[in-house]
C-alpha atoms as a PDB file:
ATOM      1  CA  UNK A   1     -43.011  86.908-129.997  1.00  0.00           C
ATOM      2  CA  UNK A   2     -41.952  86.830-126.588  1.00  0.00           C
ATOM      3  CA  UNK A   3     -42.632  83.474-126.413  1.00  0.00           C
ATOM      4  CA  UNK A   4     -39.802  82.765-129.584  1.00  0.00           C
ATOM      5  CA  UNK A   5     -37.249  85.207-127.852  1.00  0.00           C
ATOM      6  CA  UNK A   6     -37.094  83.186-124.852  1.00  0.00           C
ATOM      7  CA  UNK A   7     -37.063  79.613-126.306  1.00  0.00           C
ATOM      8  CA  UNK A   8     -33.766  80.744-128.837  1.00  0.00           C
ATOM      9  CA  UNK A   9     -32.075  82.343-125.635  1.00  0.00           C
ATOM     10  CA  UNK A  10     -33.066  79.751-123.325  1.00  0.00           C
ATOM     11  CA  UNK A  11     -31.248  77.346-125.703  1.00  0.00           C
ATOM     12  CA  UNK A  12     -28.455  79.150-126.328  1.00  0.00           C
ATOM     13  CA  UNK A  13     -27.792  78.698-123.091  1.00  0.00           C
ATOM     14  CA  UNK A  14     -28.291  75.373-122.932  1.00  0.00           C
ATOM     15  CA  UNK A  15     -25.806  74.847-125.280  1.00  0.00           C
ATOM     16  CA  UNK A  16     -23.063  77.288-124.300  1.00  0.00           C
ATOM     17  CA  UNK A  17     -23.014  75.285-120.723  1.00  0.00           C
ATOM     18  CA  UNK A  18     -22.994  71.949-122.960  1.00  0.00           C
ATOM     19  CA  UNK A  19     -19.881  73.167-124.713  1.00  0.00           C
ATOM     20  CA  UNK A  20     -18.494  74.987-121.395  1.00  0.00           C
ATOM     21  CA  UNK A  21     -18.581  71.484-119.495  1.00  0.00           C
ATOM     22  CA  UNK A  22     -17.253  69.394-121.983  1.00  0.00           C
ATOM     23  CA  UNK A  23     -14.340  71.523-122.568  1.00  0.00           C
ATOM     24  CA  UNK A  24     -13.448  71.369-118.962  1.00  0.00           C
ATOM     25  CA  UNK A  25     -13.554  67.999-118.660  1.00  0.00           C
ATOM     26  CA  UNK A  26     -11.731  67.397-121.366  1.00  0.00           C
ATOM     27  CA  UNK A  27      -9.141  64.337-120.765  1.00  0.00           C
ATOM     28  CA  UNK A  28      -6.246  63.093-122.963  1.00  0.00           C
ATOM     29  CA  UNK A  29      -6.622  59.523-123.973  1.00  0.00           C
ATOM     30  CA  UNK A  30      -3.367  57.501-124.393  1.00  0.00           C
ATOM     31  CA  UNK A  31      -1.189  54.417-123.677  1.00  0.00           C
ATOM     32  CA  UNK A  32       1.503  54.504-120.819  1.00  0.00           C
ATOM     33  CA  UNK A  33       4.604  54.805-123.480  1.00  0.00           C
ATOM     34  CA  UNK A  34       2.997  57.415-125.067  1.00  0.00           C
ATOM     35  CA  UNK A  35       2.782  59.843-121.623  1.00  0.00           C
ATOM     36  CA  UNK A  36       6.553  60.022-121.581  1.00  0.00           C
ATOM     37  CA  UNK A  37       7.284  61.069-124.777  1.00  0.00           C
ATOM     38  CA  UNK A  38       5.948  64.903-123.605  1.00  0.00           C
ATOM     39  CA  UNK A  39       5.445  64.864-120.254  1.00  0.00           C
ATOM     40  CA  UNK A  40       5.234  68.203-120.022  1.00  0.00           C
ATOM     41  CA  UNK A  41       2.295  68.813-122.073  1.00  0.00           C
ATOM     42  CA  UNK A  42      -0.048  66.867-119.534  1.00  0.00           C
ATOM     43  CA  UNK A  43       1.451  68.229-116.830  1.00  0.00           C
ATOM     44  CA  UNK A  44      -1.051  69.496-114.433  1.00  0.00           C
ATOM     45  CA  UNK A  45      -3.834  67.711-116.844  1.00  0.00           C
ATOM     46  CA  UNK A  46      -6.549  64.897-116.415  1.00  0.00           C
ATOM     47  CA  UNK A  47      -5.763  61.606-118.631  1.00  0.00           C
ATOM     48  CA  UNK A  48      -6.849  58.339-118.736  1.00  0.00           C
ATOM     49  CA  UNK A  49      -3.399  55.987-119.563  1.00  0.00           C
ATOM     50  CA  UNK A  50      -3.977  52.370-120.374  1.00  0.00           C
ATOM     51  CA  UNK A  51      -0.837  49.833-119.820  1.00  0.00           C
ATOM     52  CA  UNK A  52       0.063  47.096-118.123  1.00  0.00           C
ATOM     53  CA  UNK A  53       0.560  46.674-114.262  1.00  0.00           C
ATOM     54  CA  UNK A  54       3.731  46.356-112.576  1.00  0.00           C
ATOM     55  CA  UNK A  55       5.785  46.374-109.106  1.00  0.00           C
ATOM     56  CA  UNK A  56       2.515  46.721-107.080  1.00  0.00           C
ATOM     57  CA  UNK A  57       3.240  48.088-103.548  1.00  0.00           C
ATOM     58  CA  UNK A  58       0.693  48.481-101.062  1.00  0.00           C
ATOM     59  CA  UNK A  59      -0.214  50.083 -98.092  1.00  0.00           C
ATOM     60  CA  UNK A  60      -4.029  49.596 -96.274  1.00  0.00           C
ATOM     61  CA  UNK A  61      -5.362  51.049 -99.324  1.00  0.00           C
ATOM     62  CA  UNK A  62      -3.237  52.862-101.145  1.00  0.00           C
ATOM     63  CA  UNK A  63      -1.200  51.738-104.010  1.00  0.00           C
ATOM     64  CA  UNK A  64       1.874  52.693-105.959  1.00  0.00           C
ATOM     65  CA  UNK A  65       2.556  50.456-109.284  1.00  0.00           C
ATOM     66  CA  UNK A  66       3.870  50.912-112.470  1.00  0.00           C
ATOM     67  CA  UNK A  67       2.169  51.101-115.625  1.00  0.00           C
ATOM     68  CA  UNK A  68       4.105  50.215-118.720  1.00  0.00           C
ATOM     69  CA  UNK A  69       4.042  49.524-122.418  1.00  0.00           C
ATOM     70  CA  UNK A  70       6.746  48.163-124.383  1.00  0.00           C
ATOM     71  CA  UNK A  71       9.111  48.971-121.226  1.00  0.00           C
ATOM     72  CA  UNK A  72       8.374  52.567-121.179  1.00  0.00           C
ATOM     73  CA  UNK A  73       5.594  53.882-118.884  1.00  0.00           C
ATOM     74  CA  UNK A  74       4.614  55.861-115.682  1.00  0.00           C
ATOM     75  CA  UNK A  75       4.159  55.742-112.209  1.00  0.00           C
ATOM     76  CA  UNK A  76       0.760  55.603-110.382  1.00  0.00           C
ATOM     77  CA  UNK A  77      -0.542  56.149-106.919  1.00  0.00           C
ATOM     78  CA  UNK A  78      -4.134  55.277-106.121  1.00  0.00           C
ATOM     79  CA  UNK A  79      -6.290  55.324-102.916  1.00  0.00           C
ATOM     80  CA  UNK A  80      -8.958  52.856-102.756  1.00  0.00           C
ATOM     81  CA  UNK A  81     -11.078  49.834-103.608  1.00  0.00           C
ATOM     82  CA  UNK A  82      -9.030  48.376-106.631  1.00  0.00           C
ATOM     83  CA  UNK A  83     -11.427  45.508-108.539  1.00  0.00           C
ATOM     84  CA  UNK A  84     -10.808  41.951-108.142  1.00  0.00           C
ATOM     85  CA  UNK A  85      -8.593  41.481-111.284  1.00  0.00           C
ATOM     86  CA  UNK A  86      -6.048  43.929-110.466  1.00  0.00           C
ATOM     87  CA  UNK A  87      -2.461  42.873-110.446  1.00  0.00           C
ATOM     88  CA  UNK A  88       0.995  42.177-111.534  1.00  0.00           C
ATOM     89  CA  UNK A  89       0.745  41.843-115.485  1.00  0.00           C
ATOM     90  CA  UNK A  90      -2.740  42.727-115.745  1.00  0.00           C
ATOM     91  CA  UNK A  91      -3.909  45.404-118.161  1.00  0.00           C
ATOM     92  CA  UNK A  92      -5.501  48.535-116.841  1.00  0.00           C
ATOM     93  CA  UNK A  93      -6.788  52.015-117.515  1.00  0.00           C
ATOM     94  CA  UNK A  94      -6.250  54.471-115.108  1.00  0.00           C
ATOM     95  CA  UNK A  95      -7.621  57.556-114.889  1.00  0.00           C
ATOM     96  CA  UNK A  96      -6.860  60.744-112.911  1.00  0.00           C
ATOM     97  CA  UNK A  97      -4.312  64.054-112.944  1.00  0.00           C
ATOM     98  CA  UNK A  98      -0.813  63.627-114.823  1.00  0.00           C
ATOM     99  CA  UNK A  99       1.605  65.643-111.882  1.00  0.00           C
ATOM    100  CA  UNK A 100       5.604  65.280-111.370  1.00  0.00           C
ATOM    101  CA  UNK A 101       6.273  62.127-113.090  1.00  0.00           C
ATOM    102  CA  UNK A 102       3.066  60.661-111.301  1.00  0.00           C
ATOM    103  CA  UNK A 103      -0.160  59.366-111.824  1.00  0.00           C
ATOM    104  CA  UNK A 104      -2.440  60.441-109.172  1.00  0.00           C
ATOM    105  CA  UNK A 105      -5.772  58.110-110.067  1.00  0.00           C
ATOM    106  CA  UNK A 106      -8.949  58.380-109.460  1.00  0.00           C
ATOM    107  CA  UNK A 107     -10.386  55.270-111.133  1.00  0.00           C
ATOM    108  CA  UNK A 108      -9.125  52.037-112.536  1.00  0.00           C
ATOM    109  CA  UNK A 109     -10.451  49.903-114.825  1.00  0.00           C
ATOM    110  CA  UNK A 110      -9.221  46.003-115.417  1.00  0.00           C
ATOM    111  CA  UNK A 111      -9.529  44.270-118.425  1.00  0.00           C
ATOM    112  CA  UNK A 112     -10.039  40.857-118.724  1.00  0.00           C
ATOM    113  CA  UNK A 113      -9.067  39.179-121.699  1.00  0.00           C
ATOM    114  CA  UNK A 114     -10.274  35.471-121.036  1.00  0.00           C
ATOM    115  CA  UNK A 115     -13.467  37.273-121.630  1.00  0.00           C
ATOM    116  CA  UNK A 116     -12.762  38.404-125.225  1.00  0.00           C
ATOM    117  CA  UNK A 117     -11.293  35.703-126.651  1.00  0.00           C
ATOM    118  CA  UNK A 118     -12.936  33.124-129.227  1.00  0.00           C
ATOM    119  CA  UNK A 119     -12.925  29.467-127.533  1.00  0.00           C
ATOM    120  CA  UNK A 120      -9.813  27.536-128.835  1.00  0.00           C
ATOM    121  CA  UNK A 121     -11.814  24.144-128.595  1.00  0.00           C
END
């Protein structure tokens, strides 16, 4: 009986710090436009923004650009390694904490989409 007892609590606790963890890293999901709409609701908050880059600025290696969609967007700041497709015009996810009118990221993704097209030939 003991045996039963401990299992059920053991995962009950399993699954409380499941739940527990994946409601703190919770992250909002959305497209650069869409961020200015209400900024204050992610104020403070962790999202991931996709968009397209523009008015890259840098400095050793940090960067400020601006990611947009249809002409509205947000400013980002980044420190780091950015991967080799990064660029004016290029479409990106960012991902980091929504503060002031700012993007600080942490990571940034590049799509490239010569890879996902069908060949015209």
């Amino acid at each position: 009986m003991k045996k039963v007892i401990f299992f059920f609590v053991s995962l009950f606790l399993v699954i409380a710090y499941i739940l527990f963890t994946a409601m703190y890293n919770q992250s909002y999901y959305l497209e650069a436009n869409q961020i200015v709409e209400n900024p204050s609701k992610f104020e403070g908050k962790s999202v991931k923004v996709s968009g397209v880059v523009f008015g890259v600025e840098k400095w050793g290696r940090n960067y400020s650009f601006f990611l947009s969609k249809e002409g509205k967007g947000v400013f980002v700041k980044y420190s780091g390694a950015v991967p080799d497709a990064f660029g004016e015009g290029v479409p990106v996810v960012v991902e980091g904490t929504y503060k002031g009118d700012t993007i600080f990221a942490k990571t940034i993704l590049t799509k490239c989409p010569s890879k996902y097209e069908s060949a015209q030939k």
